[in-house]
Protein backbone atom coordinates (compact mmCIF):
# COMPACT_ATOMS: atom_id res chain seq x y z
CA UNK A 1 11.33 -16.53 0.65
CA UNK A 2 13.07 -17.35 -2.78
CA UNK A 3 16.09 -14.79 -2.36
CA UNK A 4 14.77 -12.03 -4.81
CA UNK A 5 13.80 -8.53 -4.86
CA UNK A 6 10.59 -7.52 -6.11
CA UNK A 7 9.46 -3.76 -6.98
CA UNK A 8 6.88 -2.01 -7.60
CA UNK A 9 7.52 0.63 -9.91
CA UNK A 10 5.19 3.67 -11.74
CA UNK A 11 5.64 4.55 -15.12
CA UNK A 12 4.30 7.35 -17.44
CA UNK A 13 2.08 5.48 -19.87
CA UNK A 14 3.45 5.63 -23.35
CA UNK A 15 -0.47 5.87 -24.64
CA UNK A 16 -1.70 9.05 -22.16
CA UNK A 17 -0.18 11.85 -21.78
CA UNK A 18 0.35 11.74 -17.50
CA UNK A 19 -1.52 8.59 -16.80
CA UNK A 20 0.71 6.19 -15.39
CA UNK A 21 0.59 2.60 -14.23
CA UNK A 22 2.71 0.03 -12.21
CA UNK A 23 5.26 -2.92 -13.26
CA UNK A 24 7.21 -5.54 -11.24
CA UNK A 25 10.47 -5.46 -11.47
CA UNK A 26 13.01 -8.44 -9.78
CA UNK A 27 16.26 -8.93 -9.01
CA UNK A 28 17.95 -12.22 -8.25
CA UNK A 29 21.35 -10.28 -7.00
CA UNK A 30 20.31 -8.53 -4.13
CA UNK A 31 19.32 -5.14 -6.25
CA UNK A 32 22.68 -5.32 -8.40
CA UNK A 33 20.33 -5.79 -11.91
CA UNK A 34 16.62 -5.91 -12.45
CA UNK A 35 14.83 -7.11 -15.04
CA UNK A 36 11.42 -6.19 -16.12
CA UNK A 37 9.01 -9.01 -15.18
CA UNK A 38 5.25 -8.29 -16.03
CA UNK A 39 2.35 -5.41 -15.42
CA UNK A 40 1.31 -5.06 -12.37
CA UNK A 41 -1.97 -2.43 -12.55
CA UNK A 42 -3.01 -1.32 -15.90
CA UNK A 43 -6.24 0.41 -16.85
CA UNK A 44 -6.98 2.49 -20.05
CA UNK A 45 -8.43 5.20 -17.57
CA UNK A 46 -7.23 4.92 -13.95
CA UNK A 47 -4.23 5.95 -13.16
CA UNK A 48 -2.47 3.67 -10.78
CA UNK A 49 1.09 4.80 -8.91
CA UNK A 50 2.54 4.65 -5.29
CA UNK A 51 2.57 0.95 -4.43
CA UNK A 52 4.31 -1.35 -1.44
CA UNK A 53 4.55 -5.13 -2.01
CA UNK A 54 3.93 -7.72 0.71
CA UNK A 55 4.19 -11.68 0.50
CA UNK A 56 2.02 -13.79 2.19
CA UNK A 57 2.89 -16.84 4.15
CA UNK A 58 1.39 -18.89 1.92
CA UNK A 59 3.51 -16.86 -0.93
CA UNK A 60 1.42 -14.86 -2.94
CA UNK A 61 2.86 -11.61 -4.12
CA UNK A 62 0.38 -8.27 -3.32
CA UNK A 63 0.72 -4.99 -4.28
CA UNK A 64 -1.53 -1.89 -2.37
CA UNK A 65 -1.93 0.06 -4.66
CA UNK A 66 -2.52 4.18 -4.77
CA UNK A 67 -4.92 5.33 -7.63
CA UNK A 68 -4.90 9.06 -9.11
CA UNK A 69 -8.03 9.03 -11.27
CA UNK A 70 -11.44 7.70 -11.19
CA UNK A 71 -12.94 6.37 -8.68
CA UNK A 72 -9.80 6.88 -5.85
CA UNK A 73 -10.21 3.73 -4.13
CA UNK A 74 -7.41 1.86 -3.15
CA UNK A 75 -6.41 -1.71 -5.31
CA UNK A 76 -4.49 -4.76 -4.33
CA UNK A 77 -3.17 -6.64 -6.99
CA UNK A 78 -2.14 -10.65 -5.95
CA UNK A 79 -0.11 -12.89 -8.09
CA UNK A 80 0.14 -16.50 -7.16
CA UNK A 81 3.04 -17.33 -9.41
CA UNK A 82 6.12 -15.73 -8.05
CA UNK A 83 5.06 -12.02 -10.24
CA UNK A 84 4.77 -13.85 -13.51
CA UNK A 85 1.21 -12.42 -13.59
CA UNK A 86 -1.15 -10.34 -11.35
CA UNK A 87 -4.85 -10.47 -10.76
CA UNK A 88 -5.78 -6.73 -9.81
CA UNK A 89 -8.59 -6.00 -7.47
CA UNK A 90 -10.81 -2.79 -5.94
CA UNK A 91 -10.11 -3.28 -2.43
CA UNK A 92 -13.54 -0.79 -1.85
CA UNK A 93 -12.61 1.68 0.36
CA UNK A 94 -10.51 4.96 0.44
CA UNK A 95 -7.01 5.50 1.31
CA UNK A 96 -3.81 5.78 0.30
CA UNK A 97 -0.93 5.24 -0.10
CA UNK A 98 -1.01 1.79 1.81
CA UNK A 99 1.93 -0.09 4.24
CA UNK A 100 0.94 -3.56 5.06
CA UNK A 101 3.56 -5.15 8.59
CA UNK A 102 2.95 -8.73 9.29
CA UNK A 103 2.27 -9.15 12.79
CA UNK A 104 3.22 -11.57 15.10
CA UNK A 105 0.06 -14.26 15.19
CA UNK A 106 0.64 -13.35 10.83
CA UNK A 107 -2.23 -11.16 10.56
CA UNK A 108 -1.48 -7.92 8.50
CA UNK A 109 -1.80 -4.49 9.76
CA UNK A 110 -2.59 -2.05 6.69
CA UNK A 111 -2.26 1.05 7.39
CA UNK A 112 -3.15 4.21 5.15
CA UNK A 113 -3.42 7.92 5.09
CA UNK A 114 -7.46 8.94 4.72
CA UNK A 115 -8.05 11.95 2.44
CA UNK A 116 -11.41 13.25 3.00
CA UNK A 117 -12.89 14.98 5.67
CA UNK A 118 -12.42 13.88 8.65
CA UNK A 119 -8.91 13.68 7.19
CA UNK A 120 -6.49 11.53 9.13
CA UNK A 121 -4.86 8.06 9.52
CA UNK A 122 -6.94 4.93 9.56
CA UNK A 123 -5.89 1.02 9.27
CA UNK A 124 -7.37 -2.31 8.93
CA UNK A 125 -6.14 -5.88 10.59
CA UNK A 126 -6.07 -8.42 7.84
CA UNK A 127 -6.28 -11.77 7.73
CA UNK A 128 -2.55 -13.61 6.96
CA UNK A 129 -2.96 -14.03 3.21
CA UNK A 130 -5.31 -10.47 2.56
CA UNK A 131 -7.92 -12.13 1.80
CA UNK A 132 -10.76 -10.00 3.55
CA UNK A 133 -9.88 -6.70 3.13
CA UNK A 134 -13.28 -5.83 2.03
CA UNK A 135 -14.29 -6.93 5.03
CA UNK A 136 -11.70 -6.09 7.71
CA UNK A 137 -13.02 -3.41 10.03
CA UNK A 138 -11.84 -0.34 9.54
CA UNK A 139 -10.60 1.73 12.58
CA UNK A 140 -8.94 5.52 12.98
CA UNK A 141 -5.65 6.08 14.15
CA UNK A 142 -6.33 9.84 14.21
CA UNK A 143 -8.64 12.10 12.36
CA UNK A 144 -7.96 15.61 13.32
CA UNK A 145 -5.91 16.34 10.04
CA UNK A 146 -6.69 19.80 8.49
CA UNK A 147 -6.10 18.69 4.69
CA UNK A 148 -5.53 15.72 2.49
CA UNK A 149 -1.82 16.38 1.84
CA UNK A 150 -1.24 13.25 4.34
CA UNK A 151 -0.74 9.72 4.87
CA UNK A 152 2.54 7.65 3.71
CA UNK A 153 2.23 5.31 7.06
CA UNK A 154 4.90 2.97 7.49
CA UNK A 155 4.65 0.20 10.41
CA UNK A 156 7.01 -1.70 12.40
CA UNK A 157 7.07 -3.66 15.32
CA UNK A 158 8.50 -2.60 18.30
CA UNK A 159 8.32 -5.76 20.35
CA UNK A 160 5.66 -8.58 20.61
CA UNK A 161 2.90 -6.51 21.44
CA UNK A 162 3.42 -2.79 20.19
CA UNK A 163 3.52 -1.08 16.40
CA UNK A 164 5.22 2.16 15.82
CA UNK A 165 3.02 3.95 13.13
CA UNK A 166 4.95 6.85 11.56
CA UNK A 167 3.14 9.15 8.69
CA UNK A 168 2.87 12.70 7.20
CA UNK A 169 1.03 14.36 8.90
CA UNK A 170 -0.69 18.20 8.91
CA UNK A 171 -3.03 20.15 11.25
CA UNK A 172 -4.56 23.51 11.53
CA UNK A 173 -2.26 26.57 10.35
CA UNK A 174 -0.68 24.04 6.96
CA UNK A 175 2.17 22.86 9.10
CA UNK A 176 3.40 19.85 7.57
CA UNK A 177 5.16 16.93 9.94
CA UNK A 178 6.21 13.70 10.72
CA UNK A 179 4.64 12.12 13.50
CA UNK A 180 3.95 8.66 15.19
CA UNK A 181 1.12 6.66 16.72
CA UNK A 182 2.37 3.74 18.98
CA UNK A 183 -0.78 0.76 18.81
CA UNK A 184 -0.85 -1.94 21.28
């Protein structure tokens, strides 16, 4: 709402040798400089990387984030002052990386690749500010995936009433693809 770019970047962790973590990064030019602008997800032993940002309506700043290590559940991080500072959060489930599309009554669609058996593509419908995402019920896209090596959903709407899902995808035989769910 405020005109800048915000971005959620990994790093390599200075203090462990692969471990890495995630920063916010902002621009006020349109992308033309960034400046460095606090830690996003930090832990001395998870490792936290692939992230997507979202604002809320009300305009809080959330980041879905991917974890590495530990326990592998997926964390949402939510600053309430414009990325000055983030609160970070187990969101309790599995699945990763994340896409959250606001939809058109503001709820969120989050969508996410599921990496255990039954392997697949799964998604929650969120409240507008992201608030119950322990809660949301959880429901498959598809599950016939034939390993983990998936997931990377991205959303959009495609008019009022229908959202193009597209992922990486896999099924039996290793073949390795892009496909697309259409939900109405």
């Amino acid at each position: 709402k405020n005109g800048k770019l915000y971005w959620a970047v990994a790093t390599k962790d200075p203090d462990a040798a692969s471990k890495t973590s995630v920063h916010l990064m902002v621009s006020e030019n349109k992308g033309l400089d960034w400046k460095y602008e606090s830690p996003i997800a930090k832990d001395p032993t998870i490792e936290f990387n692939e992230t997507s940002m979202y604002e809320t309506p009300k305009g809080d700043l959330l980041a879905f984030i991917r974890t590495e290590s530990g326990n592998q559940q997926s964390y949402i991080s939510r600053s309430t002052n414009g990325g000055k500072s983030f609160q970070l959060e187990n969101m309790g489930f599995y699945g990763y990386p994340l896409h959250a599309l606001r939809l058109p009554d503001n709820r969120v669609l989050l969508t996410y690749g599921y990496r255990h058996v039954p392997y697949g593509i799964r998604a929650r419908i969120l409240n507008a500010e992201c608030t119950d995402y322990a809660t949301a019920p959880e429901f498959i896209i598809r599950e016939d995936g034939s390993a983990s090596d998936l997931g990377y959903s991205w959303s959009v709407m495609l008019d009022k009433n229908r959202v193009l899902v597209v992922y990486y995808f896999n099924n039996k035989g290793g073949i390795r693809y892009i496909a697309c769910t259409i939900l109405k």
